[in-house]
Protein backbone atom coordinates (compact mmCIF):
# COMPACT_ATOMS: atom_id res chain seq x y z
CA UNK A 1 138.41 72.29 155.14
CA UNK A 2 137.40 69.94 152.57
CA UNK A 3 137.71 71.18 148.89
CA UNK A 4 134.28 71.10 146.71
CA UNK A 5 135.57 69.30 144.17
CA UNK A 6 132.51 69.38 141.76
CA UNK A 7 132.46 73.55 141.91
CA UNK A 8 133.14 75.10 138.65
CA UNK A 9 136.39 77.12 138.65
CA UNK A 10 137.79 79.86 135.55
CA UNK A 11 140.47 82.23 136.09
CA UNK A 12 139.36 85.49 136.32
CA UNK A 13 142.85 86.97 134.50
CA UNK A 14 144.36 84.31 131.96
CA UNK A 15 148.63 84.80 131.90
CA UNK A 16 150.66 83.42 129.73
CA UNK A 17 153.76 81.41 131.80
CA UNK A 18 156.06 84.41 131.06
CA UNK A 19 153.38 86.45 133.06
CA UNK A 20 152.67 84.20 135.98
CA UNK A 21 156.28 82.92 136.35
CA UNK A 22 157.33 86.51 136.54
CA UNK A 23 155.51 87.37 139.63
CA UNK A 24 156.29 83.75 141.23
CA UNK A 25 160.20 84.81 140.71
CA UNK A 26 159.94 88.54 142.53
CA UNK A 27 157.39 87.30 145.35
CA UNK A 28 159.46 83.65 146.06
CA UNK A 29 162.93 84.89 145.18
CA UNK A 30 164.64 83.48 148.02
CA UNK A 31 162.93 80.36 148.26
CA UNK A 32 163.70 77.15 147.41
CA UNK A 33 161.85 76.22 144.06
CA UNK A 34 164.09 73.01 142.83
CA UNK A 35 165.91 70.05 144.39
CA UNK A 36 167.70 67.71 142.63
CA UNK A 37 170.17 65.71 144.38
CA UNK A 38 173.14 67.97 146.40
CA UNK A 39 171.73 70.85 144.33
CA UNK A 40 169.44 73.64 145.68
CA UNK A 41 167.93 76.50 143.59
CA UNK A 42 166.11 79.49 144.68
CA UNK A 43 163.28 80.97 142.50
CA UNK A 44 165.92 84.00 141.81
CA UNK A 45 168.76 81.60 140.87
CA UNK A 46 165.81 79.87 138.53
CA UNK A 47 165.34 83.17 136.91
CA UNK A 48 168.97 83.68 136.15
CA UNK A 49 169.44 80.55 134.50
CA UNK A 50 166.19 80.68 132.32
CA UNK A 51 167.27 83.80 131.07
CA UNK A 52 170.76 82.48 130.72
CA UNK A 53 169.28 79.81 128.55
CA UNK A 54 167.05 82.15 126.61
CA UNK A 55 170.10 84.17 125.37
CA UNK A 56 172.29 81.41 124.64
CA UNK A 57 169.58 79.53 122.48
CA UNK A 58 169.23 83.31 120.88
CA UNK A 59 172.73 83.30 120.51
CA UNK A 60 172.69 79.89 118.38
CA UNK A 61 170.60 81.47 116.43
CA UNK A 62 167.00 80.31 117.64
CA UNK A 63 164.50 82.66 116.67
CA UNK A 64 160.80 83.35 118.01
CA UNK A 65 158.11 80.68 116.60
CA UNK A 66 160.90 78.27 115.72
CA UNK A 67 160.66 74.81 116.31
CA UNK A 68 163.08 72.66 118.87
CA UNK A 69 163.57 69.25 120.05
CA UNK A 70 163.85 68.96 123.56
CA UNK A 71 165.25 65.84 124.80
CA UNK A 72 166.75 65.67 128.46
CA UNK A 73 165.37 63.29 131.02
CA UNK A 74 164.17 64.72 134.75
CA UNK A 75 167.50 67.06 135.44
CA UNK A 76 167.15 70.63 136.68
CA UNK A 77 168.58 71.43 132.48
CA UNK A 78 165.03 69.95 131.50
CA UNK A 79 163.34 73.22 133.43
CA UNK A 80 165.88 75.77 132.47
CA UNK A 81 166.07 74.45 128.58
CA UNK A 82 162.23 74.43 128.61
CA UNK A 83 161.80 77.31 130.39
CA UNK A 84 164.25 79.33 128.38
CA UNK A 85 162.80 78.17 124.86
CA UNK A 86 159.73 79.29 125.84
CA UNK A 87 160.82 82.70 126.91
CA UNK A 88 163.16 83.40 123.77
CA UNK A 89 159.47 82.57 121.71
CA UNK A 90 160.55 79.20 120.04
CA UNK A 91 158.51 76.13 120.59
CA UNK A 92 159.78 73.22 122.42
CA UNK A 93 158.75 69.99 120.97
CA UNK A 94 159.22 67.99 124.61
CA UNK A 95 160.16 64.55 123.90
CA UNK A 96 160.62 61.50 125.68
CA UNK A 97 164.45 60.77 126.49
CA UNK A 98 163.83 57.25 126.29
CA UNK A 99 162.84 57.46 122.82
CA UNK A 100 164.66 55.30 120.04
CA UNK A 101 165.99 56.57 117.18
CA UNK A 102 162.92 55.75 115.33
CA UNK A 103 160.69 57.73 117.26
CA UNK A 104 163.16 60.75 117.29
CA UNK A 105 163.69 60.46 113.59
CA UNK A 106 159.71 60.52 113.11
CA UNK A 107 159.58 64.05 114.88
CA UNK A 108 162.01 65.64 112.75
CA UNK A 109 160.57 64.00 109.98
CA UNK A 110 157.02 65.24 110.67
CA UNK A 111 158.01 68.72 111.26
CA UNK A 112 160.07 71.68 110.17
CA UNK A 113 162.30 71.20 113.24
CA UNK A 114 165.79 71.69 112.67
CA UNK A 115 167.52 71.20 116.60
CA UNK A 116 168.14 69.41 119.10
CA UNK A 117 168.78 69.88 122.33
CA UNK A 118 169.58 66.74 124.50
CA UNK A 119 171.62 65.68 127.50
CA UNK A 120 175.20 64.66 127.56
CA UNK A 121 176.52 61.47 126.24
CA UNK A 122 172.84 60.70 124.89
CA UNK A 123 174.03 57.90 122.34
CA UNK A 124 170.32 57.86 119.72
CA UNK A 125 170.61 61.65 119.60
CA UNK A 126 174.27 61.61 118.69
CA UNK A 127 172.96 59.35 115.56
CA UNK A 128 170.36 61.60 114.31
CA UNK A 129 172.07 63.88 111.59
CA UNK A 130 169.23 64.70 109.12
CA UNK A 131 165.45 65.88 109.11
CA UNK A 132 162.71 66.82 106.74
CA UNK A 133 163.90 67.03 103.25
CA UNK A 134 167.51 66.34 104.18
CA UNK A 135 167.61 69.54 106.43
CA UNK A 136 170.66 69.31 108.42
CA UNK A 137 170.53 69.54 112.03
CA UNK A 138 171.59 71.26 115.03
CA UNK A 139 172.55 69.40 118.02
CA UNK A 140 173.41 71.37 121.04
CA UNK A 141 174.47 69.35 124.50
CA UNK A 142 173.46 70.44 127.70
CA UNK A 143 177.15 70.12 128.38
CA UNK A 144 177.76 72.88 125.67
CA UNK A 145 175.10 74.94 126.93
CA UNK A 146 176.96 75.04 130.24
CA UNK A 147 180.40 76.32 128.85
CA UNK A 148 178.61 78.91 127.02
CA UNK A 149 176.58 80.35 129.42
CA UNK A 150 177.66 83.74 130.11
CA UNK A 151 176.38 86.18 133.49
CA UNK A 152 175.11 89.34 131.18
CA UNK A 153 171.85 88.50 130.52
CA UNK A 154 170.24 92.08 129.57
CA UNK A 155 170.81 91.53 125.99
CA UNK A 156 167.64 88.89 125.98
CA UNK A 157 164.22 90.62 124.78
CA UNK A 158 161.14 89.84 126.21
CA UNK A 159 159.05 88.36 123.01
CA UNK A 160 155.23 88.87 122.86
CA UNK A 161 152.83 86.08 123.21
CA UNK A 162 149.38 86.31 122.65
CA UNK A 163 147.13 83.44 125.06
CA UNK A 164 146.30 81.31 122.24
CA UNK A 165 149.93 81.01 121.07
CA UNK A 166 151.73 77.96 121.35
CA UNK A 167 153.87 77.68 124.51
CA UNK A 168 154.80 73.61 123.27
CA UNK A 169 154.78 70.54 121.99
CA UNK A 170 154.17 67.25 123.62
CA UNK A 171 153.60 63.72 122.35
CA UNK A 172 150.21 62.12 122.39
CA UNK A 173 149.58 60.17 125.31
CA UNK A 174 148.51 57.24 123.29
CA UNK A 175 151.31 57.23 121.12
CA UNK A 176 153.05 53.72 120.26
CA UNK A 177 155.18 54.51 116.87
CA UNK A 178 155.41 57.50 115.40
CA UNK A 179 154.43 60.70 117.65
CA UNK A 180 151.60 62.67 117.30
CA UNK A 181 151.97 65.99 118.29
CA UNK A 182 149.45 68.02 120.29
CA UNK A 183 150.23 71.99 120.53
CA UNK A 184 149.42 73.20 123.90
CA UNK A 185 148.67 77.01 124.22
CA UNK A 186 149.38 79.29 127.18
CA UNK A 187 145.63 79.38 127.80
CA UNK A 188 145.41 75.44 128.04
CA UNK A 189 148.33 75.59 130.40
CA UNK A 190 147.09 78.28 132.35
CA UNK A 191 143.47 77.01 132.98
CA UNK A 192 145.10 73.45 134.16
CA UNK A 193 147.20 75.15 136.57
CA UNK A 194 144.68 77.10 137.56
CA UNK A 195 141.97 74.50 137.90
CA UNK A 196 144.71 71.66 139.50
CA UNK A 197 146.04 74.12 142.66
CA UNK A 198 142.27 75.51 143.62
CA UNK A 199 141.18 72.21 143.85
CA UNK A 200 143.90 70.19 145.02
CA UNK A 201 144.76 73.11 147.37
CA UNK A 202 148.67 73.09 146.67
CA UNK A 203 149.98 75.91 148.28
CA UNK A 204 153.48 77.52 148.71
CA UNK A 205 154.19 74.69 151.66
CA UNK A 206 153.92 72.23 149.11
CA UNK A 207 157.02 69.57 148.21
CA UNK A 208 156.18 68.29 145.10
CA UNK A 209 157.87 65.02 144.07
CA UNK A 210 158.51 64.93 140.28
CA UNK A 211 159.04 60.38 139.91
CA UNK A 212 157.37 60.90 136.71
CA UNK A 213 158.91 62.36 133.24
CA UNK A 214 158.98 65.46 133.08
CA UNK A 215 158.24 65.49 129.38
CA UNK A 216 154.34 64.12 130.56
CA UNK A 217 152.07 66.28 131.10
CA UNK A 218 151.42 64.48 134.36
CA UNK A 219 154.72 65.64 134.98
CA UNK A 220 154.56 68.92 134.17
CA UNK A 221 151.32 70.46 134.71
CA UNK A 222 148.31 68.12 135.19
CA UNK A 223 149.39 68.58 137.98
CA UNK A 224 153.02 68.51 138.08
CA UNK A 225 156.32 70.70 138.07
CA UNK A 226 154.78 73.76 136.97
CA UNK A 227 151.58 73.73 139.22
CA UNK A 228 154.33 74.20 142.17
CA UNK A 229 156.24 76.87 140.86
CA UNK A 230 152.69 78.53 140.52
CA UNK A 231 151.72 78.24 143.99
CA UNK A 232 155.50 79.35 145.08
CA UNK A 233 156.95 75.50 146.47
CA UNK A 234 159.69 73.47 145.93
CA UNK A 235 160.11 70.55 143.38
CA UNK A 236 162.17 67.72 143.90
CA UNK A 237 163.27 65.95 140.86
CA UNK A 238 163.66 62.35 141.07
CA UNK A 239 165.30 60.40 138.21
CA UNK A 240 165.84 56.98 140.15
CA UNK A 241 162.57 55.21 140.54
CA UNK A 242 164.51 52.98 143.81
CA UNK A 243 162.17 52.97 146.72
CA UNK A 244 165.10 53.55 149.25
CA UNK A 245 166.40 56.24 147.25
CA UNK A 246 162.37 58.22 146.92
CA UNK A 247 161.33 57.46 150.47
CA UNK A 248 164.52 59.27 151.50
CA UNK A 249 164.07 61.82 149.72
CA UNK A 250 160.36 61.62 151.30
CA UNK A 251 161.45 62.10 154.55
CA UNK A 252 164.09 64.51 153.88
CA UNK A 253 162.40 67.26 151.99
CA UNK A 254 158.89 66.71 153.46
CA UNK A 255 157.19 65.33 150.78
CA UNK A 256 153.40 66.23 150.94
CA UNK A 257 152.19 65.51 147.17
CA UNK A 258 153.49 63.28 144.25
CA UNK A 259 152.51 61.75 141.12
CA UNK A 260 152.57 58.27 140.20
CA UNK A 261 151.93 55.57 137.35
CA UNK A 262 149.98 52.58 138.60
CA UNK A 263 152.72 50.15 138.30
CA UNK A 264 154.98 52.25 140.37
CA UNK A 265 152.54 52.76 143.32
CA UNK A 266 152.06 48.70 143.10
CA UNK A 267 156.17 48.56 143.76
CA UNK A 268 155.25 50.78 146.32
CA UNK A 269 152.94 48.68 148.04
CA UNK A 270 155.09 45.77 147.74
CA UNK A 271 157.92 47.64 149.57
CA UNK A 272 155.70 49.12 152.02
CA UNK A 273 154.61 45.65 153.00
CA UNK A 274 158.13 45.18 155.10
CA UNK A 275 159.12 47.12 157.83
CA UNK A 276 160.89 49.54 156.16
CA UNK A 277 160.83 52.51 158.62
CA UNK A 278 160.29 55.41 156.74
CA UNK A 279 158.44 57.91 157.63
CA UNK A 280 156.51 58.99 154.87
CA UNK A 281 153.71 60.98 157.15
CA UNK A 282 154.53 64.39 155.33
CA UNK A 283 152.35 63.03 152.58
CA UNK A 284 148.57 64.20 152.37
CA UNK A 285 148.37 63.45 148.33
CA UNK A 286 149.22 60.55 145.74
CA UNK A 287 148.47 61.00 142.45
CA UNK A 288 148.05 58.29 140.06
CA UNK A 289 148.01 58.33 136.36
CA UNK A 290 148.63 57.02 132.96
CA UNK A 291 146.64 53.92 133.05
CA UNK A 292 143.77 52.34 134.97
CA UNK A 293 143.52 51.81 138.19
CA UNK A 294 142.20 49.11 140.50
CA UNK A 295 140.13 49.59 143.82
CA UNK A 296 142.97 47.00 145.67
CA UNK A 297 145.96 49.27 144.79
CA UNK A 298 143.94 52.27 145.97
CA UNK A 299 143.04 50.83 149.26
CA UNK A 300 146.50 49.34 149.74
CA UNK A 301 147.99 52.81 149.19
CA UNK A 302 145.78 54.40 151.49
CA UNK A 303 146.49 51.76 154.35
CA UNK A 304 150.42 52.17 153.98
CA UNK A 305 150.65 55.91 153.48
CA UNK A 306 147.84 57.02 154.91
CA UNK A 307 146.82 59.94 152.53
CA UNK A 308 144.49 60.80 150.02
CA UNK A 309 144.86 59.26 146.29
CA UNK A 310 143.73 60.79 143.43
CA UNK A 311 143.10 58.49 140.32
CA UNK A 312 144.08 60.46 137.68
CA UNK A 313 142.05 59.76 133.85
CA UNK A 314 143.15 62.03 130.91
CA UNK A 315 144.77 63.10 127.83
CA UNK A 316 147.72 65.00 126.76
CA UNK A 317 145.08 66.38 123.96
CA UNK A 318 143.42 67.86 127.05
CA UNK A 319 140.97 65.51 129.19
CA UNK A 320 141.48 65.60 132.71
CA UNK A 321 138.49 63.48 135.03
CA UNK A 322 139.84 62.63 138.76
CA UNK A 323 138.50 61.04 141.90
CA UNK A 324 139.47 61.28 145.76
CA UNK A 325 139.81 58.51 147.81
CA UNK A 326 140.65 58.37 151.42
CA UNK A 327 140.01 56.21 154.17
CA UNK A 328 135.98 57.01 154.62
CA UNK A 329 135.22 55.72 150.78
CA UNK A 330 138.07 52.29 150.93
CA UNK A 331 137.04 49.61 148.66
CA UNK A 332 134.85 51.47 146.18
CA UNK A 333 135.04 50.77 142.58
CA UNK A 334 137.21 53.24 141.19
CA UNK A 335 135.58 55.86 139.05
CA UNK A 336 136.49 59.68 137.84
CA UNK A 337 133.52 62.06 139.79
CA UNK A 338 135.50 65.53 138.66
CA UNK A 339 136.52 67.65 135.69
CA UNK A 340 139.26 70.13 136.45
CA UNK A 341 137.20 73.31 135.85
CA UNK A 342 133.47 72.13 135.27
CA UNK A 343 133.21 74.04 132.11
CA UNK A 344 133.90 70.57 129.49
CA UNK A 345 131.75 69.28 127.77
CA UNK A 346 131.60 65.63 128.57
CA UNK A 347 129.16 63.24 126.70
CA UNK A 348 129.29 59.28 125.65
CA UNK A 349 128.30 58.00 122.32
CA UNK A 350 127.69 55.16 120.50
CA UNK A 351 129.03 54.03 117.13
CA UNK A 352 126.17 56.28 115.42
CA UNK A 353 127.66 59.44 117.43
CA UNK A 354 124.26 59.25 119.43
CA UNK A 355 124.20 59.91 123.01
CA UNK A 356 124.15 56.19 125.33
CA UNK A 357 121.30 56.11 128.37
CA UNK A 358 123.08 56.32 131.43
CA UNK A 359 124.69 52.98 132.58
CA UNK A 360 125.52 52.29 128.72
CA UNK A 361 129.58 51.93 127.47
CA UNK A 362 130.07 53.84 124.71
CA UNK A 363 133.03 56.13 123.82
CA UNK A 364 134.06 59.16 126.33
CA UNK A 365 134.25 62.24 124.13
CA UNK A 366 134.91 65.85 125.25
CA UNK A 367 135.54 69.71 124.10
CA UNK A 368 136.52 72.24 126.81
CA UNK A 369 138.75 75.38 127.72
CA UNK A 370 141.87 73.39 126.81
CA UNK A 371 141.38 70.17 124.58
CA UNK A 372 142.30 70.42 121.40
CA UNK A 373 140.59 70.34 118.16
CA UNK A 374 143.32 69.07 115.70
CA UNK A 375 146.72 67.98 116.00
CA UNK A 376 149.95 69.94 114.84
CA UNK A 377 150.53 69.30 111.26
CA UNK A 378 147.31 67.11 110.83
CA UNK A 379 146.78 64.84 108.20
CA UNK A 380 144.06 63.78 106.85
CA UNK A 381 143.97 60.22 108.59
CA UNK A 382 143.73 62.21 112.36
CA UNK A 383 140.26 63.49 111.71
CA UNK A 384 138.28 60.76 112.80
CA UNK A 385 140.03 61.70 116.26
CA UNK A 386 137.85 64.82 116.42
CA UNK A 387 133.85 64.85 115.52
CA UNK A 388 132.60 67.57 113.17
CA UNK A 389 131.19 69.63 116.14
CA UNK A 390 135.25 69.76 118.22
CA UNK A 391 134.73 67.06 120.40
CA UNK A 392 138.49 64.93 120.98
CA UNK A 393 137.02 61.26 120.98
CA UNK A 394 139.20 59.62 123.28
CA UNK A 395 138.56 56.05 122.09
CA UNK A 396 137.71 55.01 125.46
CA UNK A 397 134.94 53.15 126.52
CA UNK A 398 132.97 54.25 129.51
CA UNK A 399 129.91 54.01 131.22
CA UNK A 400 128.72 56.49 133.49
CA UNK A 401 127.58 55.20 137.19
CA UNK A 402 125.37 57.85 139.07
CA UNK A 403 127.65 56.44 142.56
CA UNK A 404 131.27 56.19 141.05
CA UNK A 405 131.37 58.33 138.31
CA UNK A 406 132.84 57.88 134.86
CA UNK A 407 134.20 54.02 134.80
CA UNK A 408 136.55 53.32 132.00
CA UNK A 409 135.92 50.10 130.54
CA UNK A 410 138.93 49.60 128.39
CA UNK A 411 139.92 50.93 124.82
CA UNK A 412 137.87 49.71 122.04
CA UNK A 413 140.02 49.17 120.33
CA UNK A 414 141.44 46.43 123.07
CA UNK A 415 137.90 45.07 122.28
CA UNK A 416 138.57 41.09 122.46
CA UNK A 417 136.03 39.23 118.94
CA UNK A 418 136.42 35.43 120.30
CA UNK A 419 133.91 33.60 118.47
CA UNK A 420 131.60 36.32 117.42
CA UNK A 421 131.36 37.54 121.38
CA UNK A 422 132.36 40.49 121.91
CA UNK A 423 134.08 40.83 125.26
CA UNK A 424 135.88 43.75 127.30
CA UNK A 425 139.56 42.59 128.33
CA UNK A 426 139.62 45.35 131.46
CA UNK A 427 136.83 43.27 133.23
CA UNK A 428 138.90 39.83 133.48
CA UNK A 429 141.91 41.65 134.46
CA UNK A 430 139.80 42.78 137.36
CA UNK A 431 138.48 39.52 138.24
CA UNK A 432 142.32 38.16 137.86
CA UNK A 433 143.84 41.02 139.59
CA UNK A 434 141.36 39.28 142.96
CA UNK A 435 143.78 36.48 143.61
CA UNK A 436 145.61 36.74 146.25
CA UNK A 437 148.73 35.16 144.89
CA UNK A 438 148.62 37.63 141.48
CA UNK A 439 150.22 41.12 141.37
CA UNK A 440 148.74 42.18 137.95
CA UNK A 441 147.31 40.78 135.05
CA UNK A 442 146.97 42.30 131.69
CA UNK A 443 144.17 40.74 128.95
CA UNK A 444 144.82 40.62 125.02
CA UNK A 445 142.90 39.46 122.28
CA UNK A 446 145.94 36.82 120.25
CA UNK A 447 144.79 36.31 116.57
CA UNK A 448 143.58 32.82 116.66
CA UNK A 449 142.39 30.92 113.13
CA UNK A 450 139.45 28.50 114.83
CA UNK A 451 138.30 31.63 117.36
CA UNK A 452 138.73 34.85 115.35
CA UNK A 453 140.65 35.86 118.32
CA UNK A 454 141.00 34.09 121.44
CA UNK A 455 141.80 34.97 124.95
CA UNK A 456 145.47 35.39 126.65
CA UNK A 457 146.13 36.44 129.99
CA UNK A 458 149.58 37.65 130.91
CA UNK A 459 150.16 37.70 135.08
CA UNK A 460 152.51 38.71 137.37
CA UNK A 461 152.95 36.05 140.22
CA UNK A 462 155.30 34.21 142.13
CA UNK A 463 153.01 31.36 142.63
CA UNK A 464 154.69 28.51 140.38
CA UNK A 465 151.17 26.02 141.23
CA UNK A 466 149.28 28.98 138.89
CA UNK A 467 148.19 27.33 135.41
CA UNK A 468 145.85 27.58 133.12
CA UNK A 469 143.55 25.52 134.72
CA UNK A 470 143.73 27.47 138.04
CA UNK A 471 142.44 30.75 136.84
CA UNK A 472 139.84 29.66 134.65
CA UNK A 473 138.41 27.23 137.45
CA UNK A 474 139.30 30.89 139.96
CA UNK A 475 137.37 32.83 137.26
CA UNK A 476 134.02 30.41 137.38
CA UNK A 477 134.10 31.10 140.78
CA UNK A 478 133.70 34.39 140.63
CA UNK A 479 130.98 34.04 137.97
CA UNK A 480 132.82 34.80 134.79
CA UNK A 481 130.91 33.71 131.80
CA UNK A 482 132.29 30.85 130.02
CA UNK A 483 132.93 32.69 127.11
CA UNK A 484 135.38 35.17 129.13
CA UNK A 485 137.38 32.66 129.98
CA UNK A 486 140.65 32.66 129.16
CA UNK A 487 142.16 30.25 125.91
CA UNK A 488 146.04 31.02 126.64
CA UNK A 489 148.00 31.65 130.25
CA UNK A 490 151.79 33.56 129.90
CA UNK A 491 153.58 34.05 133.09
CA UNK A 492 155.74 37.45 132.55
CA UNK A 493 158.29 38.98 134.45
CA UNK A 494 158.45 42.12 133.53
CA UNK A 495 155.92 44.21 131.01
CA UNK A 496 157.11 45.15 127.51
CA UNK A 497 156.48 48.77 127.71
CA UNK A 498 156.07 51.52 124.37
CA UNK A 499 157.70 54.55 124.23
CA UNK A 500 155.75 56.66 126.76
CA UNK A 501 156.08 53.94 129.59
CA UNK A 502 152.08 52.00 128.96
CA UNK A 503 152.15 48.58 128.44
CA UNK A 504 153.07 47.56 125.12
CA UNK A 505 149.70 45.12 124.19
CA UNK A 506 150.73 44.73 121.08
CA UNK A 507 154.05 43.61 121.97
CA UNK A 508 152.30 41.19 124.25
CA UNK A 509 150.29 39.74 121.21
CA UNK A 510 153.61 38.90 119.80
CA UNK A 511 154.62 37.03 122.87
CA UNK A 512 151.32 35.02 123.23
CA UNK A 513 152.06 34.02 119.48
CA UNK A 514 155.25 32.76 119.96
CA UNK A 515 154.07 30.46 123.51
CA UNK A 516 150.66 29.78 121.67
CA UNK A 517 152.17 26.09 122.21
CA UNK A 518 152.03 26.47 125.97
CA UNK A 519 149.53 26.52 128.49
CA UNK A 520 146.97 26.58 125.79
CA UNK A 521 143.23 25.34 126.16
């Protein structure tokens, strides 16, 4: 039976993860809740080693409310160090792994965190030494955590947590230097749980494929790791993105829902276009967030896989907007029809903080059950991220279309000033991302002293004929405006990406800079 995905949904009892992940462990115990590589757990072998983890942290000397830096990439130690924080009280600040030094020395910096907990032979946490005002700090390996583990566990008390606690830390999803750090309650985790399994039916049959990092919270519960536990299924942790190596897994374990980002799910379709023999039939749903998404690599998906996709549009600070898209609605403009629960508050504003008519851009802002209204140690530069009345302005811009729902124009901030026009850089890349011969393009505005700014389009193609010339005379054919047209062609290989895996545009302004001599109108 086909979900109602519009129907407003609230928990009748709120828990906080302690609560809920209690009664998955006595109801599931023998079941398998994680895979990762030769090693299976069972929900009661999960327990153990949370509470294993609890008592050594306790042990160290981590107390309830304190603050710790979790850095291990997508391991089973990532759910039994999380897991275990959580339950001894602390507060897991859930980090990246592929941060730089920089980045990890800007947490410690902006907090009173004082450890660190990372995986083995993890080279920028080994060079961290010192936080806020000199404060020394702990390091503990997972390696260490491992030798010290011991099999009495009574000794670990249950600490109190009130709903609106915080359960964690995690990095905003727009973050490009320095994190900002959004505190996510129990209640916020709850009602996405919640919300994500009633309407995306996961059940405990589910075999959840974790490609993503865990340390997103598309990996970890919008929806992700901790949505399956909920329901009682198994999660299979994948921390090599090779096709062969996934679609084995795929068939193995009986993959039937996973999350992607879009640039993955396009090296999906690319190996999916040989005969590779897989059978990936177990799957009935792709997920796919973190950036925007194009009608062709949701139709594509659909043809090879044969399953329902799920664009994916939100916020670590707590928006959440998703479509379905199947083989009855192929080739429609992509848009997000559905909240999570129905009970956000979801308007679009102009630069006066007025409402926009319908069919207007203007910026996407919402308040709800579990967005935010202020970061973790905000300063006084973060408030224009939140209006007076607790909205979270997202910075988007988006139009809403009464057939495909909220359409996300682009940032606008991305906004490209070439000559006084004002011009949207998501709309070319669509037009681009028609040819036939071009994987992906990706639109900046390059700093340009006759312009104001002028045009660049980076693309991904194998087509050596492609210039310049080519795509604006491809564009006018599709009946760009002149204006839109690009100044500045850069063939790329591979996309400079920031910190939390989105392309890195301002790294990309950098590179048009430096080829401004070539291929140049």
């Amino acid at each position: 039976m086909r979900m109602n995905y519009g129907k407003k949904l609230r928990p009748v009892q709120e828990k906080t993860i302690d609560i809920w992940l209690g009664e998955r462990f006595k109801a599931n115990r023998n079941k398998t809740a994680i895979v990762e590589g030769i090693n299976r757990i069972t929900y009661g072998e999960l327990e153990k080693k949370i509470n294993q983890y609890g008592c050594y942290f306790k042990r160290r000397g981590i107390s309830k409310g304190e603050l710790v830096v979790l850095r291990i990439p997508n391991v089973k130690e990532f759910v039994f160090g999380l897991l275990g924080l959580i339950k001894i009280g602390s507060i897991p600040i859930v980090t990246n792994s592929l941060f730089g030094e920089n980045e990890l020395k800007g947490i410690f910096d902006k907090t009173d965190a004082s450890t660190l907990v990372f995986y083995d032979k993890d080279e920028v946490s080994l060079r961290i030494h010192k936080g806020r005002a000199s404060r020394q700090i702990c390091k503990i390996a997972v390696k260490d955590i491992a030798e010290g583990l011991k099999e009495d566990t009574e000794n670990i008390i249950e600490e109190n947590k009130e709903l609106d606690s915080i359960a964690l830390l995690m990095l905003s999803s727009g973050t490009t230097g320095v994190p900002k750090l959004v505190p996510i309650t129990h209640r916020m985790i709850y009602w996405h749980i919640y919300g994500y399994n009633q309407k995306f039916q996961f059940t405990s049959s589910d075999s959840y494929l974790a490609c993503l990092p865990l340390a997103h919270k598309v990996g970890l519960y919008s929806p992700g790791i901790l949505n399956v536990f909920f329901a009682g299924g198994k999660a299979v942790l994948c921390s090599d993105l090779d096709c062969d190596d996934i679609f084995v897994q795929v068939e193995k374990e009986n993959i039937t829902i996973t999350a992607l980002v879009p640039t993955l799910a396009r090296i999906w379709n690319q190996y999916l276009n040989q005969e590779c023999g897989y059978d990936l039939s177990s799957v009935r749903k792709i997920i796919i967030g973190g950036s925007l998404v194009d009608e062709s690599l949701v139709t594509k998906l659909i043809e090879k896989v044969e399953c329902e996709v799920l664009p994916l549009y939100g916020a670590t600070e707590g928006l959440a907007l998703y479509s379905i898209y199947d083989r009855s609605n192929l080739g429609d403009a992509v848009g997000y029809h559905y909240s999570v629960s129905g009970y956000e508050e979801i308007r679009i504003i102009d630069e006066n903080g007025m409402d926009v008519l319908n069919g207007e851009e203007g910026e996407l802002i919402i308040r709800g059950p579990f967005t935010i209204q202020s970061y973790y140690n905000q300063d006084v530069s973060m408030k224009d991220k939140f209006t007076s009345d607790g909205f979270y302005r997202t910075g988007d811009k988006v139009r809403w279309d009464s057939t495909y729902g909220y359409q996300v124009q682009g940032r606008i901030t991305d906004q490209i000033n070439r000559s006084g026009e004002k011009i949207e850089p998501r709309e070319i890349e669509i037009f681009i991302s028609e040819h036939p011969n071009i994987d992906e393009a990706v639109v900046v505005g390059v700093e340009d002293f006759l312009m104001g700014e002028r045009i660049c389009a980076f693309i991904m193609t194998a087509d050596e004929k492609i210039n310049l010339s080519h795509i604006r005379k491809f564009l006018m054919e599709k009946g760009l405006a002149t204006y839109k047209l690009p100044d500045q062609l850069v063939k790329i290989d591979e996309w400079p990406l920031t910190s939390v895996k989105k392309i890195n545009r301002v790294k990309l302004r950098e590179i048009a800079n430096n080829t401004a001599g070539k291929e140049k109108i």
